[in-house]
Protein backbone atom coordinates (compact mmCIF):
# COMPACT_ATOMS: atom_id res chain seq x y z
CA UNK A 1 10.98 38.14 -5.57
CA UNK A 2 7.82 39.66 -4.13
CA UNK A 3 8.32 42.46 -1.15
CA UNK A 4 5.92 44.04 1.04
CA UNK A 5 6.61 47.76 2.29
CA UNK A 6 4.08 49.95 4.25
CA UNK A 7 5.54 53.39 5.77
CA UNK A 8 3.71 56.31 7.26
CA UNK A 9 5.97 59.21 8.03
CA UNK A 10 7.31 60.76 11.23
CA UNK A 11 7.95 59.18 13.95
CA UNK A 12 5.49 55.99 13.87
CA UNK A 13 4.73 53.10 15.64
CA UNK A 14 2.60 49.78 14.89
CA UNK A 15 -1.01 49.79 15.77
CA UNK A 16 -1.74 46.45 17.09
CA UNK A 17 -5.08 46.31 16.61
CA UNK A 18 -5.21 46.98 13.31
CA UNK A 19 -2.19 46.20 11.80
CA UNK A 20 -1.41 49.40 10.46
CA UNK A 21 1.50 52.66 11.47
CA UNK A 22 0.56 55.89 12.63
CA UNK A 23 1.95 58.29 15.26
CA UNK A 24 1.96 57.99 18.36
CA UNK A 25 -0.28 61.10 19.50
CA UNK A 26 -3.13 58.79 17.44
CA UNK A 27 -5.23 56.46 18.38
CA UNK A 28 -7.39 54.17 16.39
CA UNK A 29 -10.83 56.36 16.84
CA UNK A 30 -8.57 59.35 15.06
CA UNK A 31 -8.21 57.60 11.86
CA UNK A 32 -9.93 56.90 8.82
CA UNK A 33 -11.15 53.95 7.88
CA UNK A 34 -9.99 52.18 4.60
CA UNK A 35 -11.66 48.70 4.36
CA UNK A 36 -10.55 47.42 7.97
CA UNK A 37 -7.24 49.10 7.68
CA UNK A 38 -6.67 52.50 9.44
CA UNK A 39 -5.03 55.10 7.63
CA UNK A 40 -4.06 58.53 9.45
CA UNK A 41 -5.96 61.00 7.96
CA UNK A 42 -2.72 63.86 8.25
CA UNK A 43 0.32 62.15 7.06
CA UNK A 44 1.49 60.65 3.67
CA UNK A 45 0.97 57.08 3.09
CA UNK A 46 2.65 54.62 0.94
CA UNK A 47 2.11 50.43 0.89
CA UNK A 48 4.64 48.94 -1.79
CA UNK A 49 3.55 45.51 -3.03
CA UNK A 50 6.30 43.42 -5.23
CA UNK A 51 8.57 44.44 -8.23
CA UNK A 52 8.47 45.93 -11.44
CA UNK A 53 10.32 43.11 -13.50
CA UNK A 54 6.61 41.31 -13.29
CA UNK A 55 4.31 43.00 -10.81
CA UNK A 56 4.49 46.10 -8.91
CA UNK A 57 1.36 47.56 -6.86
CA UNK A 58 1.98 51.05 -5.13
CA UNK A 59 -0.72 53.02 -2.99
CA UNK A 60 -0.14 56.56 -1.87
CA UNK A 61 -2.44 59.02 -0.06
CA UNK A 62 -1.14 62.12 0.04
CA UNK A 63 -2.81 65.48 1.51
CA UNK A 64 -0.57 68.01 -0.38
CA UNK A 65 -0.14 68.95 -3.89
CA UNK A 66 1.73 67.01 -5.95
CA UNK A 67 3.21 66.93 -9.30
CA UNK A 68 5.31 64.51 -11.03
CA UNK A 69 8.50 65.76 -11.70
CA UNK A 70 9.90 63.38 -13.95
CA UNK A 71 8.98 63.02 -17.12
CA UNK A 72 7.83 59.73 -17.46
CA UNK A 73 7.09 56.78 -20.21
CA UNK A 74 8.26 52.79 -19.55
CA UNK A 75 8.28 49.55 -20.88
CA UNK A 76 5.64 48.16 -18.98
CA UNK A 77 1.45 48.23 -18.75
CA UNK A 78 0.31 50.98 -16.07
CA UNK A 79 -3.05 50.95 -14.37
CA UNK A 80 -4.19 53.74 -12.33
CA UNK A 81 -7.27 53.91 -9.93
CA UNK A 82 -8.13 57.26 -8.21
CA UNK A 83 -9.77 55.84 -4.77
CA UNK A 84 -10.55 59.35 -3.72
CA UNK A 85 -9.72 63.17 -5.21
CA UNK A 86 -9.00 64.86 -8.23
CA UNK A 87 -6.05 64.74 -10.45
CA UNK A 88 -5.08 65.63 -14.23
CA UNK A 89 -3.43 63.45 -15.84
CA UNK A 90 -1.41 64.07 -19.12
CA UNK A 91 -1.34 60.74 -21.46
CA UNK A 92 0.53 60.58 -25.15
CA UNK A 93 -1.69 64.07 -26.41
CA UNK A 94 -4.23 65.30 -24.20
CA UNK A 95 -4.96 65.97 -20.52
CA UNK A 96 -7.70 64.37 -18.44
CA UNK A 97 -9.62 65.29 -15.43
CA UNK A 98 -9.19 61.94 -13.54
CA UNK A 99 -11.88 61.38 -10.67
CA UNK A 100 -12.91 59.04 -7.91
CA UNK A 101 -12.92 56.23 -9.63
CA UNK A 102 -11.61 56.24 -12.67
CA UNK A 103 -9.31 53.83 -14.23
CA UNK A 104 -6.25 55.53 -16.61
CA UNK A 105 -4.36 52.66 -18.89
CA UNK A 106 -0.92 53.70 -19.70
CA UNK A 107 0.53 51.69 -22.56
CA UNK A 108 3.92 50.82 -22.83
CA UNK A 109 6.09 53.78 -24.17
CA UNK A 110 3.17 56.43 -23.50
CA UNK A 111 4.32 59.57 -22.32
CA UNK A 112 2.03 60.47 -19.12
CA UNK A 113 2.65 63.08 -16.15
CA UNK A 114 0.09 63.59 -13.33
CA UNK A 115 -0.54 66.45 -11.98
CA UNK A 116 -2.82 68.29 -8.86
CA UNK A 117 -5.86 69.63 -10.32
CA UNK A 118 -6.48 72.95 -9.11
CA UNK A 119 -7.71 73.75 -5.32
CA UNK A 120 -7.93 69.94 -5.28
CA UNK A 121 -4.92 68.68 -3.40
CA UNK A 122 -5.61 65.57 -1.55
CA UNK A 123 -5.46 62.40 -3.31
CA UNK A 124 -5.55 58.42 -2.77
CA UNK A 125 -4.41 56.43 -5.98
CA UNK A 126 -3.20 52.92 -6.64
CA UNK A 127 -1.21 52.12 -9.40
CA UNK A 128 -0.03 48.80 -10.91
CA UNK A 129 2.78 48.22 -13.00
CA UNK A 130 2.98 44.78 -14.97
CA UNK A 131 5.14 43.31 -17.68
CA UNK A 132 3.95 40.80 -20.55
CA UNK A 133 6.04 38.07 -18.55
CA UNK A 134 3.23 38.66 -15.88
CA UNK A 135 0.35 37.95 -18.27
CA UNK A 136 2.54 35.28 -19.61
CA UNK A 137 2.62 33.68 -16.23
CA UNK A 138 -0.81 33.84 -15.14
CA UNK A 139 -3.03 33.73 -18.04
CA UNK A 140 -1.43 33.18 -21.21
CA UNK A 141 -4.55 31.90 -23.00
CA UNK A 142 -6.36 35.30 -22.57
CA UNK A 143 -3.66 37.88 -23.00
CA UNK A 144 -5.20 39.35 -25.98
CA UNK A 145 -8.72 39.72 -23.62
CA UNK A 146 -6.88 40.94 -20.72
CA UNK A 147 -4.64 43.92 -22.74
CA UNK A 148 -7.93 45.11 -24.36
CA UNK A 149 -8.23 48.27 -23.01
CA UNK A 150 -4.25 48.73 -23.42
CA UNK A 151 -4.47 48.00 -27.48
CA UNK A 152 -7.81 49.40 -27.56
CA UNK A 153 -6.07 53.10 -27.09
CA UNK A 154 -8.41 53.87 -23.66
CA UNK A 155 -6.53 56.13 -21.57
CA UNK A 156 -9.05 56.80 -18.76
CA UNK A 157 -12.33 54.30 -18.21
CA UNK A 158 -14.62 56.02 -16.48
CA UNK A 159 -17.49 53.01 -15.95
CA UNK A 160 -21.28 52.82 -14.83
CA UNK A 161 -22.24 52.96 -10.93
CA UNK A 162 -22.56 48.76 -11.20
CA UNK A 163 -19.49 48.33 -12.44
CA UNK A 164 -17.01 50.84 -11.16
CA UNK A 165 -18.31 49.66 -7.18
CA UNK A 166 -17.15 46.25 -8.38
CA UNK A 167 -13.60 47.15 -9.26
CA UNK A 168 -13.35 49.70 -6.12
CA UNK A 169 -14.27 46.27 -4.13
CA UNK A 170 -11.30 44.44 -6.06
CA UNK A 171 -8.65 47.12 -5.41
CA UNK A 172 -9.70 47.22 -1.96
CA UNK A 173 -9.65 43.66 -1.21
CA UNK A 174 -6.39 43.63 -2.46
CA UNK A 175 -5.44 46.83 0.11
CA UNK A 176 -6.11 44.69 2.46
CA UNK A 177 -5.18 41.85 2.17
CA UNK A 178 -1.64 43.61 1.95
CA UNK A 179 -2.16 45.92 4.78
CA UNK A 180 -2.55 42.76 7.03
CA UNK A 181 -0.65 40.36 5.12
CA UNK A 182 -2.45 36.61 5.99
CA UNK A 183 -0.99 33.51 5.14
CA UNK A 184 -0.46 33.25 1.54
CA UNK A 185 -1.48 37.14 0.76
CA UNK A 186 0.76 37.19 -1.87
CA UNK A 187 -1.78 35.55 -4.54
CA UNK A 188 -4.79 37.89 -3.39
CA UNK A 189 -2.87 40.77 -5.34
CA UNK A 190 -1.73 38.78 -8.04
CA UNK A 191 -5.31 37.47 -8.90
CA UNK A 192 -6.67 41.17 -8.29
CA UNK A 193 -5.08 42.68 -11.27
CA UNK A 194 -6.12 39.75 -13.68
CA UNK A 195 -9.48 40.66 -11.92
CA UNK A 196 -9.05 44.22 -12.93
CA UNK A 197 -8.04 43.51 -16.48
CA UNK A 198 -11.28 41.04 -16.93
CA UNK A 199 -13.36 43.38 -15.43
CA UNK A 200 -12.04 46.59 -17.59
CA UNK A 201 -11.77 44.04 -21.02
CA UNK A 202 -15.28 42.52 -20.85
CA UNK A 203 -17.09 45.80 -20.27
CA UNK A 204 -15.00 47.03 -22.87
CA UNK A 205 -16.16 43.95 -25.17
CA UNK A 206 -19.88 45.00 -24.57
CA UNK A 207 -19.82 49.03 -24.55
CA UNK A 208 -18.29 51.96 -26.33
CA UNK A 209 -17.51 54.38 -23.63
CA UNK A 210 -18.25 58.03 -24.18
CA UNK A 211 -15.46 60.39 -25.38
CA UNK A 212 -13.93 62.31 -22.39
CA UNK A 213 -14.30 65.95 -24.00
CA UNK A 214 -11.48 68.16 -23.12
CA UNK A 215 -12.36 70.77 -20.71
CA UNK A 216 -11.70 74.40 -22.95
CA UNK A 217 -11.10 75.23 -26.83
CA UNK A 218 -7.72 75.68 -25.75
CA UNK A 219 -7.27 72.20 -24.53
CA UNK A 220 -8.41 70.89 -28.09
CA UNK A 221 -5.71 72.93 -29.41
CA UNK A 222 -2.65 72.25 -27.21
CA UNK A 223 -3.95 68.50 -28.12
CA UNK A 224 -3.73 69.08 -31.83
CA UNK A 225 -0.21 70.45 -31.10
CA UNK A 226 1.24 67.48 -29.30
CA UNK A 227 -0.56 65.48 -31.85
CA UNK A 228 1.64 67.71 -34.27
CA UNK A 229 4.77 67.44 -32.25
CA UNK A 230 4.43 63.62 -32.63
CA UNK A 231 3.49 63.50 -36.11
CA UNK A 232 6.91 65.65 -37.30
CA UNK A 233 9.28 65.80 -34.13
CA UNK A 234 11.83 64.54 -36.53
CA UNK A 235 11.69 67.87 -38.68
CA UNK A 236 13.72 71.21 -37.09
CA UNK A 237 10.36 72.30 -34.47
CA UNK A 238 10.44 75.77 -33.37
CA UNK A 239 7.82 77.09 -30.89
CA UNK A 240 7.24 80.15 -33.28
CA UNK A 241 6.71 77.94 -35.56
CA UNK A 242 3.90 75.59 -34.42
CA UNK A 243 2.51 79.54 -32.99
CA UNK A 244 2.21 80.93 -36.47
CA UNK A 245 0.67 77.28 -38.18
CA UNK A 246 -1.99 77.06 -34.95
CA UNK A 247 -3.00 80.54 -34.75
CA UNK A 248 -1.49 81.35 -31.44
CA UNK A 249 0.92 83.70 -29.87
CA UNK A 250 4.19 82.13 -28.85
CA UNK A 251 3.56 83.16 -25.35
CA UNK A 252 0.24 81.89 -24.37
CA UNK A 253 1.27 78.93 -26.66
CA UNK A 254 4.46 78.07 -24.01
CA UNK A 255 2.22 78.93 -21.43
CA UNK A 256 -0.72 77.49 -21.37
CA UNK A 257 1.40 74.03 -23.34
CA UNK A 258 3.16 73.58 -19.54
CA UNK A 259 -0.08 74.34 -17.88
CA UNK A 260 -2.18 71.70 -19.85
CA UNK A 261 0.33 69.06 -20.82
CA UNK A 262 2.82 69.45 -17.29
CA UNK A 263 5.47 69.98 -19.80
CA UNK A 264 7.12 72.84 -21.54
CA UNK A 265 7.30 72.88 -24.99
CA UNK A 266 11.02 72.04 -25.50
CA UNK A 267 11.17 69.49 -22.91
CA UNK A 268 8.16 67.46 -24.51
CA UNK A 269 10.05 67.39 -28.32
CA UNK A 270 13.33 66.35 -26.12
CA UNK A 271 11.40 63.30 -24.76
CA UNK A 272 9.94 62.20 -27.84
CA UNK A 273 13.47 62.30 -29.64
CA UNK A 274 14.76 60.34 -27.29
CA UNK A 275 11.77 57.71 -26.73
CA UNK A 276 12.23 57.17 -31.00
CA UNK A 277 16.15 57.06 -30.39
CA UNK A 278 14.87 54.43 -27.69
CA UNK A 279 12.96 52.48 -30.10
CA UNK A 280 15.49 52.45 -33.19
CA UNK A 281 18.50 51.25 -30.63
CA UNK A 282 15.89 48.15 -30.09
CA UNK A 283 14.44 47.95 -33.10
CA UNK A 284 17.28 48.27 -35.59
CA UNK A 285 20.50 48.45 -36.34
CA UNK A 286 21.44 51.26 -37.52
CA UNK A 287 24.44 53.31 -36.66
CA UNK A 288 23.64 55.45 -33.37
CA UNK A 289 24.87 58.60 -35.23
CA UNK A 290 21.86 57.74 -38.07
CA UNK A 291 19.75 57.41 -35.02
CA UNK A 292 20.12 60.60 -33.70
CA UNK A 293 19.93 62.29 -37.08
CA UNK A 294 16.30 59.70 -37.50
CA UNK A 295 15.17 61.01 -34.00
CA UNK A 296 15.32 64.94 -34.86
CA UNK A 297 18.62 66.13 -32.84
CA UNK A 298 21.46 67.82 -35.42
CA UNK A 299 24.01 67.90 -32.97
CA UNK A 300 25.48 63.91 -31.96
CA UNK A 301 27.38 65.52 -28.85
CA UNK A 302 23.84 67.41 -27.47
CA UNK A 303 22.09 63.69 -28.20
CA UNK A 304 24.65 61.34 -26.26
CA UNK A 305 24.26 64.22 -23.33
CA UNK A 306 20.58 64.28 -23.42
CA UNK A 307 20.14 60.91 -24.08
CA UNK A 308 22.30 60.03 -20.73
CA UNK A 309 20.42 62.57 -18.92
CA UNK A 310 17.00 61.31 -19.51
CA UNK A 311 17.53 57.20 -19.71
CA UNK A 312 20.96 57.66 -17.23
CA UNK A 313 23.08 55.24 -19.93
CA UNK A 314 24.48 55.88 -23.06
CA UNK A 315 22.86 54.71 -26.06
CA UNK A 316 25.51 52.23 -26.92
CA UNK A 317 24.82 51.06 -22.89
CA UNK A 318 21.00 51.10 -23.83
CA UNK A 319 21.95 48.95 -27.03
CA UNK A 320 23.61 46.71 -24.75
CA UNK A 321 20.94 46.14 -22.28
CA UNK A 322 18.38 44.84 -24.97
């Protein structure tokens, strides 16, 4: 079923002329301008465009700092375009600077965590969610083209002048259309993001983007860690550990891990346990207690609790979901 939801917060009312809530002490000549739809320069925005068992856009504009605060990987594509601001953005074993825009692909089962980047706190972003059903729906015969830059391993795209103005126009035509929801609006989005894909896949076809160097020395290493972590998070980790084979103290190791990544050190290996316990319960069918053991954790009670904690079922509910 597709849904449309647009909220502005506080007390709000609709703005007739342009289709759009803001507060009351507003009028139209106080507010910004987003491609014929007036956003409220002050307040926290959020449009909501359909679901994520196939297709799920969500823009936000937000003028504080934010952080995620869950710790995040799915079983779906993600797409992320920064419209305006700064963030970082953690992906699978490095951090990124992420600027206006910037595309980030998260494939399914990546571990990613935004975060705000520095004195920069104010941020607009659209991200779409989409499942293979979706591709399967709308453009079967190109699904290999389309999930290029997904199986290609690009995290963040950052494209030519030429190029990048053409996808801003895309997401923005699509902002629009569901700000002031027309007759048949619905396939405006759902043509955008195949848009988005061909765009992103047929650049990628012709080019070789330039490596996104990591910002410090330090940044290198914390990446060489995760890509550590993931390599052996099976074997007994110990942050002294990883210290004394990286050549770091244990304290500006746990520090500056949380700073870079947006995770601390423990909570990272947890995830990863659990997204391999994840992957063996559909994958295989082993007993859960050999899954555990497979995924790293020594101690079945601490799994089941964990486990539950981070995917809210059991792993014998997980099993059953498949």
């Amino acid at each position: 079923m597709v849904w449309f939801h647009l909220i502005a917060y506080d007390d709000i009312i609709l703005c007739k002329s342009c289709l759009f809530l803001n507060k009351p002490r507003f009028s139209c000549d106080n507010l910004i301008k987003l491609e014929n739809a007036c956003v409220e320069p002050n307040i926290e925005s959020l449009l909501k465009f359909g679901s994520v068992n196939e297709l799920y856009i969500e823009y936000v504009k937000r003028q504080e700092p934010f952080t995620m605060t869950d710790d995040h990987f799915h079983d779906y594509y993600e797409i992320y375009y920064m419209l305006s601001g700064k963030r970082i953005y953690f992906i699978q074993d490095r951090s990124y600077s992420v600027e206006q825009g910037d595309l980030v692909f998260i494939a399914k089962q990546n571990v990613h965590k935004t975060m705000h980047a520095g004195s920069t706190s104010s941020h607009e972003r659209v991200i779409v969610h989409f499942n293979d059903s979706f591709i399967a729906a709308n453009a079967s015969d190109c699904a290999d083209l389309l999930l290029l830059p997904f199986t290609r391993g690009i995290h963040v795209l950052r494209l030519p002048r030429q190029e990048q103005l053409a996808v801003d126009q895309t997401v923005r035509r699509m902002l629009n259309e569901l700000q002031r929801k027309p007759s048949g609006y619905q396939l405006v989005p759902r043509a955008g993001v195949i848009e988005l894909l061909l765009q992103s896949s047929r650049y990628l076809e012709q080019h070789d983007p330039p490596p996104l160097h990591h910002a410090t020395p330090i940044h290198a290493k914390i990446s060489d860690i995760v890509r550590y972590m993931n390599e052996h998070f099976a074997e007994p980790l110990r942050l002294q550990q990883l210290a004394d084979l990286f050549f770091i103290s244990p304290c500006h190791l746990s520090r500056t891990f949380k700073e870079i990544t947006g995770f601390t050190f423990s909570d990272y290996l947890t995830i990863t346990r659990i997204k391999e316990a994840q992957r063996l319960l559909r994958e295989t069918e082993l007993a859960i207690t050999a899954i555990a053991s497979a995924a790293g954790f020594d101690n079945f009670s601490h799994f089941g609790k964990t486990f539950k904690r981070l995917a809210r079922v059991s792993p014998r509910e997980y099993r059953k979901q498949i």
